[in-house]
N, C-alpha and C. Protein backbone atom coordinates (compact mmCIF):
# COMPACT_ATOMS: atom_id res chain seq x y z
N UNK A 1 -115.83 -49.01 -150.84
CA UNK A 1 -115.03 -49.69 -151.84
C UNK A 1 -113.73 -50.17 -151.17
N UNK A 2 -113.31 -51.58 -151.59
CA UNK A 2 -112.32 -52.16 -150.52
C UNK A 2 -111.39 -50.91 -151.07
N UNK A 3 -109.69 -50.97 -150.55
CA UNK A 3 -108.39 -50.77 -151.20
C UNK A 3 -107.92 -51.99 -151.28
N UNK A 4 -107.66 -52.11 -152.85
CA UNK A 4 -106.72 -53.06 -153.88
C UNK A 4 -105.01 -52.70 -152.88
N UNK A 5 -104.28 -53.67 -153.56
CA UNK A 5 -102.75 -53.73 -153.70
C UNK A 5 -102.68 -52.61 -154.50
N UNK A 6 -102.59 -52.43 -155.49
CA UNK A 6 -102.62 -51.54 -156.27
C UNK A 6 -102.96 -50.12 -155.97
N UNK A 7 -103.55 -49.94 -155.23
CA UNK A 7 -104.69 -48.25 -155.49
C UNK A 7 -103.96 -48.24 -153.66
N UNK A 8 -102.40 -48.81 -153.04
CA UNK A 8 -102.17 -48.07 -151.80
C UNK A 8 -101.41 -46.73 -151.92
N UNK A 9 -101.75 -46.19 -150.92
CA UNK A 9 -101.11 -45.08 -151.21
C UNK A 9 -102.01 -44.35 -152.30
N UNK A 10 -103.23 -44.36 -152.54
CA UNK A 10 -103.74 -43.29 -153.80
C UNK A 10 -105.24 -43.35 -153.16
N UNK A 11 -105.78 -43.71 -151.97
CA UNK A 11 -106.71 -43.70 -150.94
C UNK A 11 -106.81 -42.44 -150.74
N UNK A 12 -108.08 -41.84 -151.07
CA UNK A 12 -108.49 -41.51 -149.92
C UNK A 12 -108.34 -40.97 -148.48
N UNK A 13 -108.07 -39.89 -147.92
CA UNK A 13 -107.34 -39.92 -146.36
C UNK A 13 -109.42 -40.13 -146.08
N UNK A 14 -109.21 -40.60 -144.49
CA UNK A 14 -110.51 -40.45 -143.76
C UNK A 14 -111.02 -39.32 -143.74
N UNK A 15 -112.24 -38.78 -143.88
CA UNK A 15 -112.86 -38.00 -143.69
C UNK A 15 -113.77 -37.88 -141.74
N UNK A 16 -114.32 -36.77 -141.80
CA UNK A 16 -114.99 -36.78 -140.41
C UNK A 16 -116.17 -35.41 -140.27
N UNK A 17 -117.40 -35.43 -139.41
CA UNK A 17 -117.65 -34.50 -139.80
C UNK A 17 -117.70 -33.82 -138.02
N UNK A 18 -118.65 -32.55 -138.49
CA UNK A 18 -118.48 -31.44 -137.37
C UNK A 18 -119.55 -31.28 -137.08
N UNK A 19 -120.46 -31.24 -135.74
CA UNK A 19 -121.74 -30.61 -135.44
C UNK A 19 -121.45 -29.63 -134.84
N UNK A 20 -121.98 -28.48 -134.89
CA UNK A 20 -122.15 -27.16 -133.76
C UNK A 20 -122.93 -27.23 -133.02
N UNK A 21 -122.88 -26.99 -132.39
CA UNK A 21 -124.11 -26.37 -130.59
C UNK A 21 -124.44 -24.95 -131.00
N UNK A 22 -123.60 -24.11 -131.84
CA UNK A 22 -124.66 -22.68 -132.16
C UNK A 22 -123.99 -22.42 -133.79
N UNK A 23 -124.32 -21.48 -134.19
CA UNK A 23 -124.11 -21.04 -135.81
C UNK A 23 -122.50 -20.58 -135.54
N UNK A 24 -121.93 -20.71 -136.27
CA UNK A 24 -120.30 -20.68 -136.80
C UNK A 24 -120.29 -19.36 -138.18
N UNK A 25 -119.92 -17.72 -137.17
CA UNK A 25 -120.01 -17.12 -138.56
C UNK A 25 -119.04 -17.51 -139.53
N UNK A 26 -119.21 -17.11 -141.20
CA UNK A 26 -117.88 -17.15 -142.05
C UNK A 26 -116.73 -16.69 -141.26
N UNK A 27 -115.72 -17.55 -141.31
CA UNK A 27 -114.69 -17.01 -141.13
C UNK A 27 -114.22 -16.87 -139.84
N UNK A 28 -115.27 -17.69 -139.03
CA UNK A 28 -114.94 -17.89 -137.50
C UNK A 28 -114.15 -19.28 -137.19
N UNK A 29 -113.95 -19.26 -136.36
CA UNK A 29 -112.60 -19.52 -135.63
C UNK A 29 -113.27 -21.51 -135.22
N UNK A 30 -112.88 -22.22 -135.29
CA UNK A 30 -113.28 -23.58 -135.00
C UNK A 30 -112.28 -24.04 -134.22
N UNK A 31 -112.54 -24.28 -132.79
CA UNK A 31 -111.57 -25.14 -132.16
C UNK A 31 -111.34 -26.39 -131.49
N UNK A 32 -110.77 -26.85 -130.85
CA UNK A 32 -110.78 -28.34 -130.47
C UNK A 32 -110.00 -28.39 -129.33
N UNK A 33 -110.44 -29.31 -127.97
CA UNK A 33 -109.57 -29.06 -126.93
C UNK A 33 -108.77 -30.59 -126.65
N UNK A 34 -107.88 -30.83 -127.47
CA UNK A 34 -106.89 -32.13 -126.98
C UNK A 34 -107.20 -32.46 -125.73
N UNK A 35 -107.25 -31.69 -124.64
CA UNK A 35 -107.02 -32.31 -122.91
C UNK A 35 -108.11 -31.48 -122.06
N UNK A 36 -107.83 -32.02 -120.84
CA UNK A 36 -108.87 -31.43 -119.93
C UNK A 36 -108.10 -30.34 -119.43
N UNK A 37 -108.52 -29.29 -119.20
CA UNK A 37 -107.90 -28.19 -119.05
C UNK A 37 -107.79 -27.96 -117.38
N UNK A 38 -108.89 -28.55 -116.56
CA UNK A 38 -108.72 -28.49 -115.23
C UNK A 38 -107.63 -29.26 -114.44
N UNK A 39 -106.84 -29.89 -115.49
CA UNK A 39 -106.19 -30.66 -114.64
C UNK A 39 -104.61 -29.93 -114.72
N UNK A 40 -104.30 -29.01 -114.74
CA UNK A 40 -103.50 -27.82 -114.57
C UNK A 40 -102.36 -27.81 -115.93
N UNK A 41 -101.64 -26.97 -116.03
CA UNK A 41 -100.67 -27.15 -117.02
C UNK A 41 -99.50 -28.13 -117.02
N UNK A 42 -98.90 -28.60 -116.05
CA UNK A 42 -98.17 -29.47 -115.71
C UNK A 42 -98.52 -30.73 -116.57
N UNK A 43 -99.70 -31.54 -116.14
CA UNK A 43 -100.83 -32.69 -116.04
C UNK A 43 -100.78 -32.82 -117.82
N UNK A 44 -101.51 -31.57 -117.96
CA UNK A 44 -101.81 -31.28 -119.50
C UNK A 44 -100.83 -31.42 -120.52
N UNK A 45 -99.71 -31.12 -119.99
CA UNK A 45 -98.40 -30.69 -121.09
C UNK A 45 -97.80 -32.23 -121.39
N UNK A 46 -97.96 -32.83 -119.82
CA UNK A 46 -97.32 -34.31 -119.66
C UNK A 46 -98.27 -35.28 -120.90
N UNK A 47 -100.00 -35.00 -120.74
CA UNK A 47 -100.78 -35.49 -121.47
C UNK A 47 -100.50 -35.52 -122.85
N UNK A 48 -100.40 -33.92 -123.70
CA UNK A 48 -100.11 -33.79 -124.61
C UNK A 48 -99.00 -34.26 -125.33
N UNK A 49 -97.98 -34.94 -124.84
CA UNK A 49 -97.16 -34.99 -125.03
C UNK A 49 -97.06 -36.61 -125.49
N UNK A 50 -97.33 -36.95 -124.32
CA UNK A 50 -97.69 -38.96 -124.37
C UNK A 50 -98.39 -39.08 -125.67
N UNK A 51 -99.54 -38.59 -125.61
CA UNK A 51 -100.52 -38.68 -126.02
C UNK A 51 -100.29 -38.22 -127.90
N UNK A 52 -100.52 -37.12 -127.83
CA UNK A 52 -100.36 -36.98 -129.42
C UNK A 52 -98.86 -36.19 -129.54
N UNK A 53 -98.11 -35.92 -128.90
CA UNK A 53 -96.23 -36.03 -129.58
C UNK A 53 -96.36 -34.67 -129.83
N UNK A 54 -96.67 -33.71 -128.98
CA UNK A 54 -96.54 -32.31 -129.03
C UNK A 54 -96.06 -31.87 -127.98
N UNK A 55 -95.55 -30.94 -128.12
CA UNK A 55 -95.88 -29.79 -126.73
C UNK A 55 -96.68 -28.19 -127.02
N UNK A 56 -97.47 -28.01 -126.48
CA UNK A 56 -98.30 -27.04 -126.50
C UNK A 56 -97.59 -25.39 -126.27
N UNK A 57 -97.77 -24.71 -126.90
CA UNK A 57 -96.90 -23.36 -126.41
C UNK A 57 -98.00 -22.17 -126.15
N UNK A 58 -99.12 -22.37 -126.00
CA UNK A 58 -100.53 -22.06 -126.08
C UNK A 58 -99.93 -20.90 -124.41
N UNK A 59 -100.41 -19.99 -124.12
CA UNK A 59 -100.17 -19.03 -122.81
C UNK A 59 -100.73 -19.82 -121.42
N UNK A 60 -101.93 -21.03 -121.98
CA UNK A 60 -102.54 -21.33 -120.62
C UNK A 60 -101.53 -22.84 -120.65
N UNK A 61 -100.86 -23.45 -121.23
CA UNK A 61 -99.77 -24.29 -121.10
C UNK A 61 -98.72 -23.89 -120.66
N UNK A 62 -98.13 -22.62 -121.47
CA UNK A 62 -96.91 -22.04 -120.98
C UNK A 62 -96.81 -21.33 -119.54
N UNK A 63 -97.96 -21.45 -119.05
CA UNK A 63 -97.75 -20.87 -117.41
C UNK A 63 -97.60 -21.76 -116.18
N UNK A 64 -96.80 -21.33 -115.50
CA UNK A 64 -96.45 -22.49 -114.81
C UNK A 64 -97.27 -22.88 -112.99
N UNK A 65 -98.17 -21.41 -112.86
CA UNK A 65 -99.09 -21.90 -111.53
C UNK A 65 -101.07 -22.49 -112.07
N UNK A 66 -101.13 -23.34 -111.85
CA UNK A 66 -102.49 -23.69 -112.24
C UNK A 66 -103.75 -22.94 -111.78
N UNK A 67 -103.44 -22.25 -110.74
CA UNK A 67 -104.15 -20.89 -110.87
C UNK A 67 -104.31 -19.69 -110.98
N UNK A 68 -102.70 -19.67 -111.24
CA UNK A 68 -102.46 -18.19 -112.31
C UNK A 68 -103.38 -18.09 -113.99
N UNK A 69 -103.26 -19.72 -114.37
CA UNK A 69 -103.25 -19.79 -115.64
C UNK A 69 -105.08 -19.68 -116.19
N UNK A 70 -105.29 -19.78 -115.37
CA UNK A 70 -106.91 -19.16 -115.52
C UNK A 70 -107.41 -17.74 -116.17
N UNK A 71 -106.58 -16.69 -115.67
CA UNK A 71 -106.99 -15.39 -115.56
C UNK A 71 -106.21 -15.02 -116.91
């Protein structure tokens, strides 16, 4: 259904959906990875940032050797 002049702002937000690769118990945890994670925290933080206007405070962001931040 188009949006009128009228009916802006009273839309609808987009919807989207989700496939799994295995079963999702109740109440489990759904996540999503903004960036590539191999490309160290530095790379990532710079990404996140450009990109969708955050900064991440996540432990594998907040560390500052890229192969400390693994373990």
């Amino acid at each position: 259904m188009p949006v009128m002049p009228a009916d802006v702002g009273t839309a609808a937000p987009p919807s989207f959906g989700i496939v799994a690769m295995e079963p999702i118990p109740a109440g489990g945890e759904i996540c999503i990875s903004y960036a590539c994670s191999a490309v160290g925290p530095a790379t990532r933080a710079a990404f996140l940032l450009d990109q969708y206007g955050f900064r991440c405070s996540c432990r594998r962001c907040e560390c500052d050797d890229p192969l400390d931040e693994i373990g």
